[in-house]
PDB file of N, CA and C in Angstrom:
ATOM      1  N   UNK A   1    -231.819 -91.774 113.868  1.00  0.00           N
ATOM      2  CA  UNK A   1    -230.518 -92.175 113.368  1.00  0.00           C
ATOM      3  C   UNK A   1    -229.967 -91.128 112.406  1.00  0.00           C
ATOM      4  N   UNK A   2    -230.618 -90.397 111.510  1.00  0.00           N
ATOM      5  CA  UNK A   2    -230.624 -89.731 110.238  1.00  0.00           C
ATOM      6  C   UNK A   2    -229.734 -88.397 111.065  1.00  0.00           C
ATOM      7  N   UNK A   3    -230.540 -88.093 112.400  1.00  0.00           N
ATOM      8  CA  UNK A   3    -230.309 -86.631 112.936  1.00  0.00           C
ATOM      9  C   UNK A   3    -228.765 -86.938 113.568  1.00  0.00           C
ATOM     10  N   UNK A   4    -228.769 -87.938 114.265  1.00  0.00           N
ATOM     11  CA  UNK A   4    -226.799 -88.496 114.872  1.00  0.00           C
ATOM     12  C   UNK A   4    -226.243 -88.202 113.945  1.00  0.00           C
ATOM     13  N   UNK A   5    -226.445 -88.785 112.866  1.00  0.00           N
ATOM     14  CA  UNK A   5    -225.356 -88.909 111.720  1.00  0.00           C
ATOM     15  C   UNK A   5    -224.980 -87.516 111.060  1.00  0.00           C
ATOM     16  N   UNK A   6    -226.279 -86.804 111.064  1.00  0.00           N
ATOM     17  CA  UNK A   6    -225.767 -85.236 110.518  1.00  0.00           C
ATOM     18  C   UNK A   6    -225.114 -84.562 111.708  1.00  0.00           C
ATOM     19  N   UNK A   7    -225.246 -84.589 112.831  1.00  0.00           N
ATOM     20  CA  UNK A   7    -224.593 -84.111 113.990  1.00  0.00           C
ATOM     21  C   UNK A   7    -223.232 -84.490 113.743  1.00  0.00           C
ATOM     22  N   UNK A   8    -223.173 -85.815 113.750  1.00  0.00           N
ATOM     23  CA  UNK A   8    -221.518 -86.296 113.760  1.00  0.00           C
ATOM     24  C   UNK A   8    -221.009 -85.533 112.367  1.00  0.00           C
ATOM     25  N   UNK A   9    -221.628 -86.111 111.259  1.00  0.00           N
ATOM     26  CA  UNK A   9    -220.765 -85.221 110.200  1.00  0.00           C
ATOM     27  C   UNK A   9    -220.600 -83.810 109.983  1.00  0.00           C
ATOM     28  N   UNK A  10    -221.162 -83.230 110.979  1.00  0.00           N
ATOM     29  CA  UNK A  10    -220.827 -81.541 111.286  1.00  0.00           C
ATOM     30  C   UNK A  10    -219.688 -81.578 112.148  1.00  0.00           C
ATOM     31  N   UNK A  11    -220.011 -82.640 112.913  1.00  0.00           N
ATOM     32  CA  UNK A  11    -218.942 -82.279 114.365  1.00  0.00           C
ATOM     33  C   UNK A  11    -217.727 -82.404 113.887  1.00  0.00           C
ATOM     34  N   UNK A  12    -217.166 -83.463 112.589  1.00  0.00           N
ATOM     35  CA  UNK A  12    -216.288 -84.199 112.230  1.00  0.00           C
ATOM     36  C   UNK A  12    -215.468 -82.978 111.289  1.00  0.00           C
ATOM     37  N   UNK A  13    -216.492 -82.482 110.532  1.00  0.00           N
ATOM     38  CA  UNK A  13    -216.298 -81.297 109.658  1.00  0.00           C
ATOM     39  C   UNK A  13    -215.431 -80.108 110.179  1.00  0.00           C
ATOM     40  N   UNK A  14    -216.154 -79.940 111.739  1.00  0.00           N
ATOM     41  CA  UNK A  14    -215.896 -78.728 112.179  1.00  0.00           C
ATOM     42  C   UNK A  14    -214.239 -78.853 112.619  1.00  0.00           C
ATOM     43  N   UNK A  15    -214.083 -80.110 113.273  1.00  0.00           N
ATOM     44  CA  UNK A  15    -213.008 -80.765 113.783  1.00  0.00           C
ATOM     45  C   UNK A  15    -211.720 -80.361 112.609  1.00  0.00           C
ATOM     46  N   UNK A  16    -212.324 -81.136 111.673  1.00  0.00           N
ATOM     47  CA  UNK A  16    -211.135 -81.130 110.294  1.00  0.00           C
ATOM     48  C   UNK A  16    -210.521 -79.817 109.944  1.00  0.00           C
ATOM     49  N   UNK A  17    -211.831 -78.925 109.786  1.00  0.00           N
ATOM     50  CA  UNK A  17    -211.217 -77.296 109.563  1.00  0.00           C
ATOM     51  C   UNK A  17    -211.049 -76.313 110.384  1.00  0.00           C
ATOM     52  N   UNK A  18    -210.695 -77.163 111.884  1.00  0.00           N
ATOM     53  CA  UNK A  18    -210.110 -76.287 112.337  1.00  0.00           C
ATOM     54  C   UNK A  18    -208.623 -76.271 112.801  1.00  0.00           C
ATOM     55  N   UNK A  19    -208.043 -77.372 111.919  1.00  0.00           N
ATOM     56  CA  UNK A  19    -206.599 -77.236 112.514  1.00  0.00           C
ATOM     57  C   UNK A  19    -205.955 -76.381 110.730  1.00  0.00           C
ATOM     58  N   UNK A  20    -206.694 -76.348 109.971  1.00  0.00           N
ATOM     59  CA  UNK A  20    -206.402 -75.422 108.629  1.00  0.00           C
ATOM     60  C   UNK A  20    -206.777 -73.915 108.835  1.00  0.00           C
ATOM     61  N   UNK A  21    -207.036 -73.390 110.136  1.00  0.00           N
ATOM     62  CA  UNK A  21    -207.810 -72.281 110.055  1.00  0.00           C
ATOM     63  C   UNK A  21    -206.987 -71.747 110.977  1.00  0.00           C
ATOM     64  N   UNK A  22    -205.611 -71.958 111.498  1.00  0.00           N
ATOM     65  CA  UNK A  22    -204.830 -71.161 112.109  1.00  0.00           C
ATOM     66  C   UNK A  22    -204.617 -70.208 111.952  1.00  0.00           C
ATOM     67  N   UNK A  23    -204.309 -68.648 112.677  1.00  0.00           N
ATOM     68  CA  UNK A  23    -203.928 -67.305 112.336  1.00  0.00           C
ATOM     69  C   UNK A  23    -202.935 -67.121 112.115  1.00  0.00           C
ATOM     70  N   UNK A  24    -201.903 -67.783 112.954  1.00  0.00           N
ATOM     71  CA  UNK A  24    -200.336 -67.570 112.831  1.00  0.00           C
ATOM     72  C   UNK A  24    -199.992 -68.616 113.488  1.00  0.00           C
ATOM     73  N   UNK A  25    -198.921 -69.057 113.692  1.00  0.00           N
ATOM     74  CA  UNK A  25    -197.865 -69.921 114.070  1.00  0.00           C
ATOM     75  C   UNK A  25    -197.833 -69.647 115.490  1.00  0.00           C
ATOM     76  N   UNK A  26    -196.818 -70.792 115.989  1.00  0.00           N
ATOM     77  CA  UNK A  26    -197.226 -70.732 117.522  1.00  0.00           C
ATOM     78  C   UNK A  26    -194.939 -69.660 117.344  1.00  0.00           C
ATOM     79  N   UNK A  27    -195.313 -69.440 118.848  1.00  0.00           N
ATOM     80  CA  UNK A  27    -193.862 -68.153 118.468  1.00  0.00           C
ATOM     81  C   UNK A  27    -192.906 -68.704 119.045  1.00  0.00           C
ATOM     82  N   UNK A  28    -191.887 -68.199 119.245  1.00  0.00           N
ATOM     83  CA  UNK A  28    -190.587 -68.387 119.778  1.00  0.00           C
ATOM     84  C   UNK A  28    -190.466 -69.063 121.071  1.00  0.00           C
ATOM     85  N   UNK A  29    -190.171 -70.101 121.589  1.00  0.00           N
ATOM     86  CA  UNK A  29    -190.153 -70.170 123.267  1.00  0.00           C
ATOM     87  C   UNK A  29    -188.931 -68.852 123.437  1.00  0.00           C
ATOM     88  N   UNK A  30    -189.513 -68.957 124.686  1.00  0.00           N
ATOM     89  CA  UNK A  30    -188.795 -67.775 125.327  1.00  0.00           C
ATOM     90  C   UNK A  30    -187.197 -67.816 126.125  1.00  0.00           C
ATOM     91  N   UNK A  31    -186.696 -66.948 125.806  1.00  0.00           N
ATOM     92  CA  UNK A  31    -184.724 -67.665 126.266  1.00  0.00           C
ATOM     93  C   UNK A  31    -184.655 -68.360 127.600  1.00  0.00           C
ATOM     94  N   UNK A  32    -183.273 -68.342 127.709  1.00  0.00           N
ATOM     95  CA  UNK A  32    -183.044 -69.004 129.356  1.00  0.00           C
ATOM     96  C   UNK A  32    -183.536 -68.161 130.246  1.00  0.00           C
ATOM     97  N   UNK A  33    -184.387 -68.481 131.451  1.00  0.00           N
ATOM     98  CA  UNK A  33    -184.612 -67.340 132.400  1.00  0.00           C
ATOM     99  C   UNK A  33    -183.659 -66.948 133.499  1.00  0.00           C
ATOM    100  N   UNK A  34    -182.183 -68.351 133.678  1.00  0.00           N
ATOM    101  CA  UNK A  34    -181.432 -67.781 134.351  1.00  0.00           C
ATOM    102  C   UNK A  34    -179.985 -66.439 133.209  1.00  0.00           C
ATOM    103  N   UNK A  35    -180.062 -66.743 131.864  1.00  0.00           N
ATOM    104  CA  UNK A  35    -179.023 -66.440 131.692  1.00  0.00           C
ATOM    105  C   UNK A  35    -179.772 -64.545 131.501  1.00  0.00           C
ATOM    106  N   UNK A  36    -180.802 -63.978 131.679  1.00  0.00           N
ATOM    107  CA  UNK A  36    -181.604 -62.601 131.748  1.00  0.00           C
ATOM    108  C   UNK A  36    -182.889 -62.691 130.336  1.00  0.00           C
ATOM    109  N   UNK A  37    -182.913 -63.612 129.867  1.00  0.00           N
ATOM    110  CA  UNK A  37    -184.277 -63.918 128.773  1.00  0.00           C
ATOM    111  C   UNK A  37    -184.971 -63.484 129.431  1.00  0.00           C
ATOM    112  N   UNK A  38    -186.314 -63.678 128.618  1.00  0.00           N
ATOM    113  CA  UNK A  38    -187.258 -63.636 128.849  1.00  0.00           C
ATOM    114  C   UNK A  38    -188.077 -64.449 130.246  1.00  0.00           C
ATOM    115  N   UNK A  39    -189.612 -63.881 130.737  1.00  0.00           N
ATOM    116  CA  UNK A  39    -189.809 -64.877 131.673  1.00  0.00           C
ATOM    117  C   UNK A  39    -190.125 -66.482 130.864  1.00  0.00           C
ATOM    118  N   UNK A  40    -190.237 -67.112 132.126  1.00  0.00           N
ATOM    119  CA  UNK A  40    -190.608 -68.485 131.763  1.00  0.00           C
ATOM    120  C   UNK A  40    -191.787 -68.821 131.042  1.00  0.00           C
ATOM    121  N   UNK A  41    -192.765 -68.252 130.980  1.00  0.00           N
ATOM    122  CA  UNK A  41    -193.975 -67.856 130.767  1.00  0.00           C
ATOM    123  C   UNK A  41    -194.835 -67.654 129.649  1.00  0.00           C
ATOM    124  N   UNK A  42    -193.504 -66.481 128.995  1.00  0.00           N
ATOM    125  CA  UNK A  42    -193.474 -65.295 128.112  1.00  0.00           C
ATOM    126  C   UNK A  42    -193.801 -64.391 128.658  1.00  0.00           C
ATOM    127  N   UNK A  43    -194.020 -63.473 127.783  1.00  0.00           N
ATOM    128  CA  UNK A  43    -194.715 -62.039 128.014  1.00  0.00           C
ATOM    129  C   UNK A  43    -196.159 -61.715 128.179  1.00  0.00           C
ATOM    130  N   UNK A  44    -196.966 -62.307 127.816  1.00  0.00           N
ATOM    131  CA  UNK A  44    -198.404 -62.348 127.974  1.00  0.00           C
ATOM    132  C   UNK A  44    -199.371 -61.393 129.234  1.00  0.00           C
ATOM    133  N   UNK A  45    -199.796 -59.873 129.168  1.00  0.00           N
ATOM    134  CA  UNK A  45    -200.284 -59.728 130.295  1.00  0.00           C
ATOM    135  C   UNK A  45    -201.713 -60.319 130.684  1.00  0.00           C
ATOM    136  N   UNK A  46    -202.087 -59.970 132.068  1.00  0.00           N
ATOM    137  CA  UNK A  46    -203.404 -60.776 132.003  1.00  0.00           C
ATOM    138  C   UNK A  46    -204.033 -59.738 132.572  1.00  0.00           C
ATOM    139  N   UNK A  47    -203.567 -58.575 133.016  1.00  0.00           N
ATOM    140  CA  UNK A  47    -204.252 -57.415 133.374  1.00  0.00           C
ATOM    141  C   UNK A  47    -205.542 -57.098 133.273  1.00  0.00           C
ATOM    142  N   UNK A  48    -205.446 -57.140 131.247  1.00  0.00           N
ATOM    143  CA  UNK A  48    -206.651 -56.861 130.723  1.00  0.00           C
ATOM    144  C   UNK A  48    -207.900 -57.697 130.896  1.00  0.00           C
ATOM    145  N   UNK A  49    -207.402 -58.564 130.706  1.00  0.00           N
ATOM    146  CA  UNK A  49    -208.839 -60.401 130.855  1.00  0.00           C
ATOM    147  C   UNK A  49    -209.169 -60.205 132.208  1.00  0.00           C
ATOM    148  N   UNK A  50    -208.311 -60.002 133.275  1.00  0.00           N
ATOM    149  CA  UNK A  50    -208.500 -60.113 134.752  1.00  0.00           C
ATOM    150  C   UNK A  50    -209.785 -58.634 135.338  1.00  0.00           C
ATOM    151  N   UNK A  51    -209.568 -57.385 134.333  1.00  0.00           N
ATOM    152  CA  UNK A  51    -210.609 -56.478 134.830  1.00  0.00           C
ATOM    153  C   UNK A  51    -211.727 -56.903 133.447  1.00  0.00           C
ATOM    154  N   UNK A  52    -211.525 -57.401 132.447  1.00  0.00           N
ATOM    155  CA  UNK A  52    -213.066 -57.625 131.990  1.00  0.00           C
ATOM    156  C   UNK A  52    -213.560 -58.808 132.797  1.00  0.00           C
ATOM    157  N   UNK A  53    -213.207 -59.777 133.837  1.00  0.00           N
ATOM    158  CA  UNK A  53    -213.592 -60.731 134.096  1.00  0.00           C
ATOM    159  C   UNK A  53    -214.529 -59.978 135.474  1.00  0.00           C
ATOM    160  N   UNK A  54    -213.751 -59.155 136.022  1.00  0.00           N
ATOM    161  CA  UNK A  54    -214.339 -58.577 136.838  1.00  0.00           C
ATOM    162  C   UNK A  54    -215.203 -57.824 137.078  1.00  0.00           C
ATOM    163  N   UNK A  55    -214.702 -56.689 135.806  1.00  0.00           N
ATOM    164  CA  UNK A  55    -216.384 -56.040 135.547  1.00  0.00           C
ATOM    165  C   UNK A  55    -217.439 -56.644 134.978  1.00  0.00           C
ATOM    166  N   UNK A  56    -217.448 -57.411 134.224  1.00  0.00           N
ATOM    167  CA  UNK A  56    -218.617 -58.591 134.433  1.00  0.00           C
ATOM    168  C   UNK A  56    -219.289 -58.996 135.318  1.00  0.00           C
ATOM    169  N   UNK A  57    -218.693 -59.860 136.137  1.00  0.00           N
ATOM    170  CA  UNK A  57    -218.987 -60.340 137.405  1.00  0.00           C
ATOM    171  C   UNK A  57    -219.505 -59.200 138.577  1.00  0.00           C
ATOM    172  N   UNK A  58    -219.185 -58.076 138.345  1.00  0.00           N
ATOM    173  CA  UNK A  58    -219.367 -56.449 139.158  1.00  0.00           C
ATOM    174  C   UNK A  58    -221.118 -57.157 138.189  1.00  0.00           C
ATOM    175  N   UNK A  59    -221.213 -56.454 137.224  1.00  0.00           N
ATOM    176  CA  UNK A  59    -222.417 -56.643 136.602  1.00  0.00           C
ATOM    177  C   UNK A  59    -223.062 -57.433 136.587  1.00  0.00           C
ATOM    178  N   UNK A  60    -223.180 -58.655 136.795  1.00  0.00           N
ATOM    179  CA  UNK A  60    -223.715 -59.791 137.074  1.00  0.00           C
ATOM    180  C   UNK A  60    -224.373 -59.961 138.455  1.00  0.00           C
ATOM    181  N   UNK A  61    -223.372 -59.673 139.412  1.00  0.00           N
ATOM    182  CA  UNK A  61    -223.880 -59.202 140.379  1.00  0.00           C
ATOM    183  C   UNK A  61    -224.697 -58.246 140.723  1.00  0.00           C
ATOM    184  N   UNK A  62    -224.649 -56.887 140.266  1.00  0.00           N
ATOM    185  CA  UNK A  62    -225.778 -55.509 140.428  1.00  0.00           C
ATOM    186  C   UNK A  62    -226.792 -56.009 140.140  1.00  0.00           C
ATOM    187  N   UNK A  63    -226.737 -56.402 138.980  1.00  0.00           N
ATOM    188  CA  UNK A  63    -227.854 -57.360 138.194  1.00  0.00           C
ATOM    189  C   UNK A  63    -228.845 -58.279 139.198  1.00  0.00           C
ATOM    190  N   UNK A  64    -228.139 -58.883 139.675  1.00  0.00           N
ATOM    191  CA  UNK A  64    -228.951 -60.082 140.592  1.00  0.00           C
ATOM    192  C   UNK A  64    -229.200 -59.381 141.791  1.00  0.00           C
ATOM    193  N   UNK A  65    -228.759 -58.048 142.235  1.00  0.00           N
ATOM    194  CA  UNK A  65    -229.011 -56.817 143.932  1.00  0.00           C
ATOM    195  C   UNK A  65    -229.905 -56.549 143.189  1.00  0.00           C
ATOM    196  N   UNK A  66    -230.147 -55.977 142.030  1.00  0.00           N
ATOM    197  CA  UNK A  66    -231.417 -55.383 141.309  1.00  0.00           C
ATOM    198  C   UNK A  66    -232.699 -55.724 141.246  1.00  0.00           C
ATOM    199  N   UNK A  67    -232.690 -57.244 140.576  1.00  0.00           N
ATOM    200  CA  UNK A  67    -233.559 -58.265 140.912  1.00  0.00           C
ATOM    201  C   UNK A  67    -234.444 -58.753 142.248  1.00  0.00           C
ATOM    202  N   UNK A  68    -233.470 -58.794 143.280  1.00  0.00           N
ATOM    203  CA  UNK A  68    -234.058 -59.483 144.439  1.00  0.00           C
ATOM    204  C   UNK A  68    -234.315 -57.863 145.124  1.00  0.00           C
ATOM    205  N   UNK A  69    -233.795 -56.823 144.905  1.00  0.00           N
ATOM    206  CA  UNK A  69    -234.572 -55.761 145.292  1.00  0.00           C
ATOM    207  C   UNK A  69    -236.063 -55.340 144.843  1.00  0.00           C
ATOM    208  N   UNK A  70    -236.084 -55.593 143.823  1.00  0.00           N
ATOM    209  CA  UNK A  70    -237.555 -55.312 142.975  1.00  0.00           C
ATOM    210  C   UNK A  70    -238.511 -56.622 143.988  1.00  0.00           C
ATOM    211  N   UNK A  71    -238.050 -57.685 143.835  1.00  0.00           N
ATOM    212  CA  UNK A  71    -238.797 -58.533 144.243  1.00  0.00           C
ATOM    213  C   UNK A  71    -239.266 -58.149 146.244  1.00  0.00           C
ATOM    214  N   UNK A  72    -238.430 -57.683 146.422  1.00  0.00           N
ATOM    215  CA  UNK A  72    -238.662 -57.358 147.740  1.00  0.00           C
ATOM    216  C   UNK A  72    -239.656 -56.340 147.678  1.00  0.00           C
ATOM    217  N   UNK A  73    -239.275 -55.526 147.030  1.00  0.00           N
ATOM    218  CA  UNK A  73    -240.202 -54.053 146.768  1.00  0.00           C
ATOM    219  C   UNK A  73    -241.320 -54.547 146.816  1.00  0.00           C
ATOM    220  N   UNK A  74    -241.708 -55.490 146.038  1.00  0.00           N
ATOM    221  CA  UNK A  74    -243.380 -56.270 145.036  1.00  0.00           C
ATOM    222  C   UNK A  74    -244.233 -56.413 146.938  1.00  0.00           C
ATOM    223  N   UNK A  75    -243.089 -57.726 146.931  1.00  0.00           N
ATOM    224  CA  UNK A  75    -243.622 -58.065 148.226  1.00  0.00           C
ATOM    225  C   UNK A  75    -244.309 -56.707 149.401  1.00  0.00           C
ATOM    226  N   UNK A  76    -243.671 -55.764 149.872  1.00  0.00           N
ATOM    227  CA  UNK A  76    -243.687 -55.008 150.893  1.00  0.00           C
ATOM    228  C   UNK A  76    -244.769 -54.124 150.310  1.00  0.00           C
ATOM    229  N   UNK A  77    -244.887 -53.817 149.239  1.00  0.00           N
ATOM    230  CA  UNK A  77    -246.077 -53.125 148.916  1.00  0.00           C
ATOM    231  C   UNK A  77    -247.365 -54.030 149.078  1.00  0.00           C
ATOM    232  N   UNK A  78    -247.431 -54.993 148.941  1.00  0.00           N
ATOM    233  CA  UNK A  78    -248.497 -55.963 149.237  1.00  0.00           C
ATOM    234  C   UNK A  78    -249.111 -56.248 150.448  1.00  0.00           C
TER     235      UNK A  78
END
């Protein structure tokens, strides 16, 4: 019971300070998109997130060709 209760009063804690722990404000919506504003969207690219997601996953993968190669290796020498 002792261990719930410190769990919850962390969880509760963590909860509370994090709506005081903002960086900045949320920004401008963005103008009309028919009258030439901005997109609907905003501006936000995703370029960047989209190739770290990928080279990761590139790596994650080699990673696991690497693995089941060694393991093959083990085997065939045997």
């Amino acid at each position: 019971m002792k261990k719930i209760l410190v769990k919850l009063t962390f969880i509760i804690a963590l909860t509370i300070s994090s709506t005081a722990l903002l960086a900045q404000g949320p920004s401008d919506p963005p103008g009309d998109p028919g009258s030439g504003g901005g997109a609907v969207g905003g501006s936000a690219s995703v370029g960047g997130g989209i190739a770290i997601l990928l080279s990761f996953g590139a790596a994650y993968g080699g990673r696991k060709l690497y693995k089941y190669w060694q393991s093959r290796k083990d085997e065939l020498e045997e």
